[in-house]
N, C-alpha and C. Protein backbone atom coordinates (compact mmCIF):
# COMPACT_ATOMS: atom_id res chain seq x y z
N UNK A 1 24.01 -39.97 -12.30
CA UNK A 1 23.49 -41.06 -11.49
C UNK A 1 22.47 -40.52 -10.50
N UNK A 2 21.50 -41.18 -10.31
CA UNK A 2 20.35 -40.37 -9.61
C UNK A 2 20.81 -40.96 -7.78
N UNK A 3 20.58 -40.08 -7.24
CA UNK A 3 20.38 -40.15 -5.48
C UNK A 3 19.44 -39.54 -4.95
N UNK A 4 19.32 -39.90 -3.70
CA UNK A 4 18.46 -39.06 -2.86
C UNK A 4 19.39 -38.03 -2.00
N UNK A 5 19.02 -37.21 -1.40
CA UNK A 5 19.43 -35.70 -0.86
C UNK A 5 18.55 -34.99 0.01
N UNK A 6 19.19 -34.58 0.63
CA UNK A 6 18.32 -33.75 1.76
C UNK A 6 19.37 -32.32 2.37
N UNK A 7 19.32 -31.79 1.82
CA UNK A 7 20.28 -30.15 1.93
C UNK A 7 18.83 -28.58 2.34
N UNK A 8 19.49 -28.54 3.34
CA UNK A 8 18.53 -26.93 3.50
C UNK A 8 19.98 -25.89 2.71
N UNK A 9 19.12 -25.06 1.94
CA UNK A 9 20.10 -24.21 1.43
C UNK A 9 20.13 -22.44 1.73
N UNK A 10 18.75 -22.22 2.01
CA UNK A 10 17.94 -20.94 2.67
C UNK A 10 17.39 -21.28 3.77
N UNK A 11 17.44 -20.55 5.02
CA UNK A 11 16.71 -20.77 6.01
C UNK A 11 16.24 -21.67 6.74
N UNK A 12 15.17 -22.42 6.68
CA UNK A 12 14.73 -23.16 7.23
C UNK A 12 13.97 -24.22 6.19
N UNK A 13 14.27 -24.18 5.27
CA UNK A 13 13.20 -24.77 3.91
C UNK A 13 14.16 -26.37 3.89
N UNK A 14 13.98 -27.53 4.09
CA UNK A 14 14.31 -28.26 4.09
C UNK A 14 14.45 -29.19 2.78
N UNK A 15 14.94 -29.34 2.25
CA UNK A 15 14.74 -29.71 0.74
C UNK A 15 15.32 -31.40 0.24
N UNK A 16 14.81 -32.43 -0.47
CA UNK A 16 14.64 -33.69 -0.17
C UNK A 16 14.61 -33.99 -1.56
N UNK A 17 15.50 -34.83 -2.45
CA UNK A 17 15.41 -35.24 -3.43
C UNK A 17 15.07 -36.87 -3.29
N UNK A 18 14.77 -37.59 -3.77
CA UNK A 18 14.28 -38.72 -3.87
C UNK A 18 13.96 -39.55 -5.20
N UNK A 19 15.26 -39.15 -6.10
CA UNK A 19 15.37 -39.71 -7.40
C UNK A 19 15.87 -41.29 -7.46
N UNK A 20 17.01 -41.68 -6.35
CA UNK A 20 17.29 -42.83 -6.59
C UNK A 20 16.29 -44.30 -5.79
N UNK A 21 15.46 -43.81 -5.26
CA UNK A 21 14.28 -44.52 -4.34
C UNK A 21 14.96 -45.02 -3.56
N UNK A 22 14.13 -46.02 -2.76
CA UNK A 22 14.09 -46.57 -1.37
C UNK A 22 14.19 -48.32 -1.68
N UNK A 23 15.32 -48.72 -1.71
CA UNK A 23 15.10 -50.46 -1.94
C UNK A 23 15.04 -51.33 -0.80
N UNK A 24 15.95 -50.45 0.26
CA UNK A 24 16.58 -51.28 1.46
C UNK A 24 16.01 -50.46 2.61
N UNK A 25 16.06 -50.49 3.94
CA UNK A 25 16.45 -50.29 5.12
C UNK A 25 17.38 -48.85 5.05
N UNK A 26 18.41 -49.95 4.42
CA UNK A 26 19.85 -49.03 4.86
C UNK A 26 19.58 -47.79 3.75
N UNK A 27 19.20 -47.79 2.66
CA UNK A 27 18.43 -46.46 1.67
C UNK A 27 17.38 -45.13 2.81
N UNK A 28 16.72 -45.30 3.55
CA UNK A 28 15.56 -44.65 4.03
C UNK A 28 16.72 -44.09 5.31
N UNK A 29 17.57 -44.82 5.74
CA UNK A 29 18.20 -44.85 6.40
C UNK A 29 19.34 -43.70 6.46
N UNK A 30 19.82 -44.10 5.50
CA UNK A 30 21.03 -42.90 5.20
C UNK A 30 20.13 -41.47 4.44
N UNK A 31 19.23 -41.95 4.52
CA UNK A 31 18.51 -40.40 4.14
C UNK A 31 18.54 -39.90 4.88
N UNK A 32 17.47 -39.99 5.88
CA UNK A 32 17.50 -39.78 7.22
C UNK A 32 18.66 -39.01 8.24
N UNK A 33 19.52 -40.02 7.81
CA UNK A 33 20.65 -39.44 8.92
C UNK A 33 21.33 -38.28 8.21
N UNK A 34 21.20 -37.96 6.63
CA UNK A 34 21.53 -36.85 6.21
C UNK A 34 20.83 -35.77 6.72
N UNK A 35 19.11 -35.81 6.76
CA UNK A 35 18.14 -34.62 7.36
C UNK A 35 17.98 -34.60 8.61
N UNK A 36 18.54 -35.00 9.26
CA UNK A 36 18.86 -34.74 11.13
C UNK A 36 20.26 -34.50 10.88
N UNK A 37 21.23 -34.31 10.22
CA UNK A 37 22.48 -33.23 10.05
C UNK A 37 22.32 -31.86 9.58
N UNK A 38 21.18 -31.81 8.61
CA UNK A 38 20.64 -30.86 8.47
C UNK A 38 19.58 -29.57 9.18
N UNK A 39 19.17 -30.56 9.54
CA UNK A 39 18.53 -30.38 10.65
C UNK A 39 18.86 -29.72 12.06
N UNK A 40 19.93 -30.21 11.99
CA UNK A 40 20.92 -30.50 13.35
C UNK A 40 21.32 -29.07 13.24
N UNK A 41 21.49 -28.26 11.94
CA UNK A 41 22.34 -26.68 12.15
C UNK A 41 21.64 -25.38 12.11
N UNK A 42 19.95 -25.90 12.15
CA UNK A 42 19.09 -25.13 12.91
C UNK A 42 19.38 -24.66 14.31
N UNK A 43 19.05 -23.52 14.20
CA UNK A 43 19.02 -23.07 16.03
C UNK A 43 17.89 -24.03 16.29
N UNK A 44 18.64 -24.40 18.00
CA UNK A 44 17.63 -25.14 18.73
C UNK A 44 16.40 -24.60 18.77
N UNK A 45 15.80 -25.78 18.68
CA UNK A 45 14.36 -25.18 18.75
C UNK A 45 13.17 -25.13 17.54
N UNK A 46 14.11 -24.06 16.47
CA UNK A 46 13.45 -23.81 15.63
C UNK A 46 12.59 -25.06 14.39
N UNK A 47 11.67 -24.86 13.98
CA UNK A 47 11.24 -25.95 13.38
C UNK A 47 11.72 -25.77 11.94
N UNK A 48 11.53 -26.87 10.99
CA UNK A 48 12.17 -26.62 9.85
C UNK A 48 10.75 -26.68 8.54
N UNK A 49 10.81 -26.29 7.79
CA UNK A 49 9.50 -26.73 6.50
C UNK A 49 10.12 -27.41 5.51
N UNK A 50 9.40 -28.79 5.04
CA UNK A 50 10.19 -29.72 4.34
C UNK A 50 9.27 -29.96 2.94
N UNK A 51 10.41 -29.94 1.90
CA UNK A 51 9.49 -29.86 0.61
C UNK A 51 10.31 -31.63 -0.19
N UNK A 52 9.33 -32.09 -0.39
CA UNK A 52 10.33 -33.17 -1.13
C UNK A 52 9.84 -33.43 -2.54
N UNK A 53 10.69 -33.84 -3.56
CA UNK A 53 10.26 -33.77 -4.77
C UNK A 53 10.60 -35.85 -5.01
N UNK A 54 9.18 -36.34 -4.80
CA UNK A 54 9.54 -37.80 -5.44
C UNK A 54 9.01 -38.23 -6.95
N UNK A 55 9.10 -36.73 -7.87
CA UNK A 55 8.54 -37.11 -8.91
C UNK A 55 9.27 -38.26 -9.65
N UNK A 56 10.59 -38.62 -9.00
CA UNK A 56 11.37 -39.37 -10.32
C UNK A 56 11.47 -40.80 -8.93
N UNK A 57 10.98 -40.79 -7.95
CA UNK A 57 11.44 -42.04 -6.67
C UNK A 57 10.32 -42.87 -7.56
N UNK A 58 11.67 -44.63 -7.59
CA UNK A 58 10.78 -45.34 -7.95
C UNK A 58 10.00 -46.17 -7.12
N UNK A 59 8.91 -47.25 -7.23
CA UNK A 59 8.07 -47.79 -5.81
C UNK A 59 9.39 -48.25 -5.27
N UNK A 60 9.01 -47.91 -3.85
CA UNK A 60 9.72 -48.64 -2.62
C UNK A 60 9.66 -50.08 -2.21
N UNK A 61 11.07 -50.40 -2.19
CA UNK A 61 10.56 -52.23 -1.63
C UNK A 61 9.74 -52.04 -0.20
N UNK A 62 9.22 -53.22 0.20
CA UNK A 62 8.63 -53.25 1.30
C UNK A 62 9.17 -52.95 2.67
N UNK A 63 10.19 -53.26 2.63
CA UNK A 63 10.79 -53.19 3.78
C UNK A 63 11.10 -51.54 3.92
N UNK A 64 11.67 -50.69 3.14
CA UNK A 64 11.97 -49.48 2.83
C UNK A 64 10.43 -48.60 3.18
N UNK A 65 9.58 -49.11 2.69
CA UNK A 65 8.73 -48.59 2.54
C UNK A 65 8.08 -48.34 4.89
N UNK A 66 8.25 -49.67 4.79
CA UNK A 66 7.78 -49.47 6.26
C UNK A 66 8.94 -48.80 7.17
N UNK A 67 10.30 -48.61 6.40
CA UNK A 67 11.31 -48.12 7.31
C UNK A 67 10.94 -46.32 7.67
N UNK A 68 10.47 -46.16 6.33
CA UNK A 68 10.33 -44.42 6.09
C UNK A 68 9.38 -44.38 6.69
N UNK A 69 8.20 -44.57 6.46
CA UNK A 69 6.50 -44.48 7.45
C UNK A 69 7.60 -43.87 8.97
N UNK A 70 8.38 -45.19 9.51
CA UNK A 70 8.84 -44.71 10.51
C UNK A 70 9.40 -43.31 10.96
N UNK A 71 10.51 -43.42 10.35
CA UNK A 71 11.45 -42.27 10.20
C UNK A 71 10.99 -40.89 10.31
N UNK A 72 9.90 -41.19 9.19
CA UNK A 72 9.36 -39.80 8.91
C UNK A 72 8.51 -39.12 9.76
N UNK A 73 7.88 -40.18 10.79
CA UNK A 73 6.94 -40.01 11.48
C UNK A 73 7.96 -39.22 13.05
N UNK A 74 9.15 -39.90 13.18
CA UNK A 74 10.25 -39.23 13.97
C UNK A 74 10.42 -37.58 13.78
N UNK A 75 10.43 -37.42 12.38
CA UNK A 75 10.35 -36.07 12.25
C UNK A 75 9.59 -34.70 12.69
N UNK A 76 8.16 -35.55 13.30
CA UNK A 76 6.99 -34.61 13.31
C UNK A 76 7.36 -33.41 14.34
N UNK A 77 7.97 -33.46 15.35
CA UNK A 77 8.38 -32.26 16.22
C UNK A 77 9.39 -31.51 15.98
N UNK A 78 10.23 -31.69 14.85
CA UNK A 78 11.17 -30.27 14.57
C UNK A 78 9.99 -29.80 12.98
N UNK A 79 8.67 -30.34 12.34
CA UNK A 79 8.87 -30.23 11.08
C UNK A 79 7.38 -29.44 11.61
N UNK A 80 7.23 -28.12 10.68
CA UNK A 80 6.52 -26.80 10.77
C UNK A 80 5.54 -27.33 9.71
N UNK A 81 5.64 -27.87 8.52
CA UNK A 81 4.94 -27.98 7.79
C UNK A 81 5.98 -29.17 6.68
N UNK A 82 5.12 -29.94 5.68
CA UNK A 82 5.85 -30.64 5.12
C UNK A 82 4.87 -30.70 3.83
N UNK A 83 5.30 -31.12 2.42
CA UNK A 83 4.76 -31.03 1.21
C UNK A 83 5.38 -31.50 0.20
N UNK A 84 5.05 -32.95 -0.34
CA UNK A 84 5.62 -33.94 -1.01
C UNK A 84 5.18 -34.04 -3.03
N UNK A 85 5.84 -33.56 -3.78
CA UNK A 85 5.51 -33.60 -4.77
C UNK A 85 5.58 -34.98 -5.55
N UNK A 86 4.77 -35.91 -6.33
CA UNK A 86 4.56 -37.06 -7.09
C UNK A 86 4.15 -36.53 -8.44
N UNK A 87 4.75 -37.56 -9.42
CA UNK A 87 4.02 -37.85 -10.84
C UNK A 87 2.97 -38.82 -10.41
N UNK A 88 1.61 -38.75 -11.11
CA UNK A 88 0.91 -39.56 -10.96
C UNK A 88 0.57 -40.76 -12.00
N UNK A 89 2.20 -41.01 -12.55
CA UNK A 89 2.55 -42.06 -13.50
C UNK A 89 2.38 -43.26 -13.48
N UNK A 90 2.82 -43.77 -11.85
CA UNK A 90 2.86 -44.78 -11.08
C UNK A 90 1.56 -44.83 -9.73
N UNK A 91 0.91 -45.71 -10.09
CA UNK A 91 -0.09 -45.90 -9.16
C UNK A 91 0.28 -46.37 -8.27
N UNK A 92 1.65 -47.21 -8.10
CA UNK A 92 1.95 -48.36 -6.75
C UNK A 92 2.28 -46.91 -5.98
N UNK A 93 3.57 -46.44 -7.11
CA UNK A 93 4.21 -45.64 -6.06
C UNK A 93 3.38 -44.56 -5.32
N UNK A 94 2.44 -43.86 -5.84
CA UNK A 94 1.51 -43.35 -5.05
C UNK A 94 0.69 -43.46 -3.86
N UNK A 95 0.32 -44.83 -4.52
CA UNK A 95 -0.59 -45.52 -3.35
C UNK A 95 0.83 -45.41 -1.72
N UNK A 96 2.19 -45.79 -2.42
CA UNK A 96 3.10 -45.74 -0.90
C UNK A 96 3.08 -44.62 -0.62
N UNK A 97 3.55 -43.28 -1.33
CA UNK A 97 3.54 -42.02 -0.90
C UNK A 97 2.03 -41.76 0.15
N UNK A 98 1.19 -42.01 -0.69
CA UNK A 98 -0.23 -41.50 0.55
C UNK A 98 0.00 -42.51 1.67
N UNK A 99 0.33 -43.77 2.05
CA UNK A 99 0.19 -44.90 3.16
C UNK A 99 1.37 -43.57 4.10
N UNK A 100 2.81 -43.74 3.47
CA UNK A 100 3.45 -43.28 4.52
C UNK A 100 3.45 -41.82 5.08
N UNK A 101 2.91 -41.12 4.10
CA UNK A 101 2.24 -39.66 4.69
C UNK A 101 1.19 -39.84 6.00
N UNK A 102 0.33 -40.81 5.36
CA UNK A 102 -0.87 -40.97 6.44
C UNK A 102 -0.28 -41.50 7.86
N UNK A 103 0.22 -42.43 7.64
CA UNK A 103 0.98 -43.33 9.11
C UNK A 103 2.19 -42.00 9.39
N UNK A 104 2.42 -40.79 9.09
CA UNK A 104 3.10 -40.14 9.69
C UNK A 104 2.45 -39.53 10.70
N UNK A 105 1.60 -39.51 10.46
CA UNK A 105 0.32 -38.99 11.47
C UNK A 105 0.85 -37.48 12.12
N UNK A 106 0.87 -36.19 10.68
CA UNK A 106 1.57 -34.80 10.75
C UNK A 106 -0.08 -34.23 10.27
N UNK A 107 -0.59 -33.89 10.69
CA UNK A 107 -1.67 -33.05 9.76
C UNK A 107 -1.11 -32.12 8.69
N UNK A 108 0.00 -31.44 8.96
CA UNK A 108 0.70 -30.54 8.02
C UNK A 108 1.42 -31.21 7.07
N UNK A 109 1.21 -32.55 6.68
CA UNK A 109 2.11 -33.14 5.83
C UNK A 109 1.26 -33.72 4.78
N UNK A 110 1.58 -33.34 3.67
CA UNK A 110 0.75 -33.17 2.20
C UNK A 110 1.57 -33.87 1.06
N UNK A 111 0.69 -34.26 -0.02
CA UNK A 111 1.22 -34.66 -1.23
C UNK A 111 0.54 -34.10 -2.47
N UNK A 112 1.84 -33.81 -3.17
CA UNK A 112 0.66 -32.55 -4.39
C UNK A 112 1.48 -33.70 -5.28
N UNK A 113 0.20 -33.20 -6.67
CA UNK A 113 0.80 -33.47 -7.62
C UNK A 113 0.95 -32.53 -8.91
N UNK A 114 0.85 -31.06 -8.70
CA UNK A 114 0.79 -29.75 -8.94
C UNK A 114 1.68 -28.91 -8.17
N UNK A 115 2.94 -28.23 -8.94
CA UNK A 115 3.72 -27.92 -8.30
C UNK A 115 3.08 -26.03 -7.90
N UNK A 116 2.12 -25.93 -8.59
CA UNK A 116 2.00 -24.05 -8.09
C UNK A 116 0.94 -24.46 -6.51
N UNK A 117 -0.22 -26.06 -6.60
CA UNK A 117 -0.73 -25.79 -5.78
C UNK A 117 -0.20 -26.31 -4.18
N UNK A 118 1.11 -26.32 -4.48
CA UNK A 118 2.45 -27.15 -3.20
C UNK A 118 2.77 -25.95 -2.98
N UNK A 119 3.44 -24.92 -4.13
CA UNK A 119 4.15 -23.65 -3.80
C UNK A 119 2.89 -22.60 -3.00
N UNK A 120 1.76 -22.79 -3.23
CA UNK A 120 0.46 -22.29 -2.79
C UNK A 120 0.36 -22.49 -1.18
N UNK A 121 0.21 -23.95 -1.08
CA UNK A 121 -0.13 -24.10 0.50
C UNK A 121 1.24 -23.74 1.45
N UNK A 122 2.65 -23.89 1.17
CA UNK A 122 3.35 -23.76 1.34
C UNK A 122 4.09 -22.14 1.71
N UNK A 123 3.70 -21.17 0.94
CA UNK A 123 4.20 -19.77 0.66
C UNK A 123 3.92 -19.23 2.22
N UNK A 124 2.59 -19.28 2.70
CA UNK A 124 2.25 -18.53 4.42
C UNK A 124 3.24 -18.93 5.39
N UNK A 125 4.04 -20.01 5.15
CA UNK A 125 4.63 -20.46 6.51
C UNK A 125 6.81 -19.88 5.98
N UNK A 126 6.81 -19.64 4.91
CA UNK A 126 8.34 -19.49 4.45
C UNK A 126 8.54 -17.72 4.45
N UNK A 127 9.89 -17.37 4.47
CA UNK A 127 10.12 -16.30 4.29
C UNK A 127 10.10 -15.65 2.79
N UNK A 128 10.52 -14.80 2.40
CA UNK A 128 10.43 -14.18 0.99
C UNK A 128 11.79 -15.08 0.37
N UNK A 129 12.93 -15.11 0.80
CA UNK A 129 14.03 -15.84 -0.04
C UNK A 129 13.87 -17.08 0.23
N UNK A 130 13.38 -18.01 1.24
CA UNK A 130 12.94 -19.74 1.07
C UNK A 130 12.07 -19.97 0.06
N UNK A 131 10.96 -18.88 -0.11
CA UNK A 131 10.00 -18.57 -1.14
C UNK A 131 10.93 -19.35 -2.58
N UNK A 132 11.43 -18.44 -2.81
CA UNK A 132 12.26 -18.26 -4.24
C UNK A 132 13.15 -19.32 -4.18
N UNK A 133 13.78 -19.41 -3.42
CA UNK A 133 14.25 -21.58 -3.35
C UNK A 133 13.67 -22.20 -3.41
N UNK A 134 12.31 -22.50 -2.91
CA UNK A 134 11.42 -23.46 -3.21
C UNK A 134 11.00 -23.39 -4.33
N UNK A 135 11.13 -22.24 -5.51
CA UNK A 135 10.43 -22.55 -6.69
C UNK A 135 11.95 -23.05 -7.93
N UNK A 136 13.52 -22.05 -7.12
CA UNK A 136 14.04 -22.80 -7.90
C UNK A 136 14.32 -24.58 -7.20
N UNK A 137 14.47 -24.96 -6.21
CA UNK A 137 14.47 -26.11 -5.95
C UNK A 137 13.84 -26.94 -6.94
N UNK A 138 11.97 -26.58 -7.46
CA UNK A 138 10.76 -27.60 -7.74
C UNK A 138 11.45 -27.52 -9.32
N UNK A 139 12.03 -26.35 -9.77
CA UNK A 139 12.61 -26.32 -11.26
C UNK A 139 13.68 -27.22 -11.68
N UNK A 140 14.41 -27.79 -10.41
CA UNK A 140 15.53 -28.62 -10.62
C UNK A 140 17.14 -28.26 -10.18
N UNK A 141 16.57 -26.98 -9.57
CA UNK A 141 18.00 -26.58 -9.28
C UNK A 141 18.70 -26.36 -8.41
């Protein structure tokens, strides 16, 4: 059954599945409150780098859609860098991925649709073992 997820498993690499999409409120919602638990077991202070994979998220209802813009935009002061992977299968869903990136208003927050040129911009800011999670993470694992 597909869900969404948000587990850091190395360091500081924040990691975000987004297979079962965003229909409701209460969807964007309970994401959320999973990656500020996660979040939460960072030493104070420290910022986190967030990789999310929405190759399989289907378009967002509307309401969902304006819930996350929000949310995400909450994030911008613990998040070091951020980098959102898409299929470019779905044009709606794209078109939402770029709206709510943009209204996050993060300069460091990106959407690839190439996973070496995500692991690319991404590699300067991670350590050597977040490194190697982030590539098995983008593999599925």
């Amino acid at each position: 059954m597909a869900a969404n997820t948000a587990k850091i498993t190395v360091g500081r690499l924040l990691e975000i599945r987004a297979d079962a999409g965003y229909k409701t409120r209460a969807d964007v919602d309970l994401l959320f409150d999973a990656i500020e638990r996660e979040v939460g077991k960072l030493a104070r202070g420290q910022r986190h780098v967030t990789v999310v994979d929405w190759r399989r998220c289907p378009v967002m209802a509307p309401e969902a859609a304006e819930r996350i813009a929000t949310r995400i935009a909450g994030t911008n002061a613990t998040t070091d860098r951020s980098a959102a992977l898409a299929a470019n299968d779905s044009p709606v869903a794209v078109l939402q991925f770029v709206r709510v990136i943009r209204e996050a208003r993060l300069p460091d927050r990106k959407l690839f649709f190439d996973e070496s040129e995500l692991v690319e911009w991404l590699k300067d800011t991670l350590s050597a073992p977040e490194l190697r999670r982030l590539r098995e993470f983008l593999r599925g694992a």
